[in-house]
Protein backbone atom coordinates (compact mmCIF):
# COMPACT_ATOMS: atom_id res chain seq x y z
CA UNK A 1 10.32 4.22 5.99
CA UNK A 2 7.07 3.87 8.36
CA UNK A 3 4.20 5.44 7.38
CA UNK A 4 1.27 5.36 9.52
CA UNK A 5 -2.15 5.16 7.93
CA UNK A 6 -5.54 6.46 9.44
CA UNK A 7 -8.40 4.93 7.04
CA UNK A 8 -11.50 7.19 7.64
CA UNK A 9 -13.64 3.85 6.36
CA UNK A 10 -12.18 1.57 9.24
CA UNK A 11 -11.76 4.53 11.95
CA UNK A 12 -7.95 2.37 12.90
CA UNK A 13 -4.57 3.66 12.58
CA UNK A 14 -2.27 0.88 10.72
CA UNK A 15 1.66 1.44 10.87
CA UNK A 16 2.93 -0.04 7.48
CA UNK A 17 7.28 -0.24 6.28
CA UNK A 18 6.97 1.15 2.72
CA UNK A 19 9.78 1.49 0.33
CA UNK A 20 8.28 3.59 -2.26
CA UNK A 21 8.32 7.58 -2.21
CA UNK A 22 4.73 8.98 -3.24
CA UNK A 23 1.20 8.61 -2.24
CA UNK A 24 0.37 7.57 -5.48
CA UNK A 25 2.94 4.24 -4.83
CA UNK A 26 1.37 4.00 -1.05
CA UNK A 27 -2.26 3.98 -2.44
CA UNK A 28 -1.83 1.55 -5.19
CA UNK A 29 0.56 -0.77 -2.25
CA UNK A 30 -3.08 -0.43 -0.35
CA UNK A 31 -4.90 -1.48 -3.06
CA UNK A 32 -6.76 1.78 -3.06
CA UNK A 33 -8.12 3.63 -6.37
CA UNK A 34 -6.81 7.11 -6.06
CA UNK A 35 -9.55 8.50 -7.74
CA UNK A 36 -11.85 7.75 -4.67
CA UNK A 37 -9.99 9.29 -2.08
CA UNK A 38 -8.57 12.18 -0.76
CA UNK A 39 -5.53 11.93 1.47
CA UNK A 40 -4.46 14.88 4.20
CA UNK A 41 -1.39 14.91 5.54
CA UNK A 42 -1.15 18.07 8.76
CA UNK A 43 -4.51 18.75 7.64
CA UNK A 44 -3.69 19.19 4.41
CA UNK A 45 -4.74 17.58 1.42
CA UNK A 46 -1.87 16.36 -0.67
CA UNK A 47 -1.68 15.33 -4.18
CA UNK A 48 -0.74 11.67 -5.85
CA UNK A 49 3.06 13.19 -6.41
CA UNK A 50 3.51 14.46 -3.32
CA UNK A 51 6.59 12.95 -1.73
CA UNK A 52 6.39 11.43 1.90
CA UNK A 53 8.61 11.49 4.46
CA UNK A 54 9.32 8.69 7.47
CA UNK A 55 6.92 9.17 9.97
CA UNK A 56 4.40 10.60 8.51
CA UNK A 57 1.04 10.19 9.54
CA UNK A 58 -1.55 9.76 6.36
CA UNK A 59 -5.37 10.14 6.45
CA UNK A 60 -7.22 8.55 3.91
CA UNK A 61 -10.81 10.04 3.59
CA UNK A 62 -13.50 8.58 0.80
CA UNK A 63 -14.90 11.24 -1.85
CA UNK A 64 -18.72 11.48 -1.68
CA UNK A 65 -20.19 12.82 -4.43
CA UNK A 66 -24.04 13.71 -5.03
CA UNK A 67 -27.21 15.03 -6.44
């Protein structure tokens, strides 16, 4: 399936073939710790389990946190 990737870091839209079937699966493929992002599929944010679909269009935002 291709997925195509918006990182909110590197403001570029990457199309990538993946084989696997949940965001957790495409985030550790990226080499990305879940724990510091949110990703937002039709402006919504979707969790680790969520299944994708082909064609889908991912964003991948950073968490800020603060004090």
């Amino acid at each position: 399936m291709e997925i195509t990737i918006i990182k909110e870091a590197e403001q570029n839209a990457e199309k990538i073939n993946f084989s696997k079937q949940t965001v957790k699966e495409i985030l550790a493929q990226l080499s990305i710790n879940p724990e510091t992002v949110l990703v937002v599929r039709n402006k919504e944010v979707i969790t680790e389990d969520e299944p994708l679909n082909d064609k889908d269009t991912l964003e991948i935002l950073n968490v800020v946190s603060g004090g």
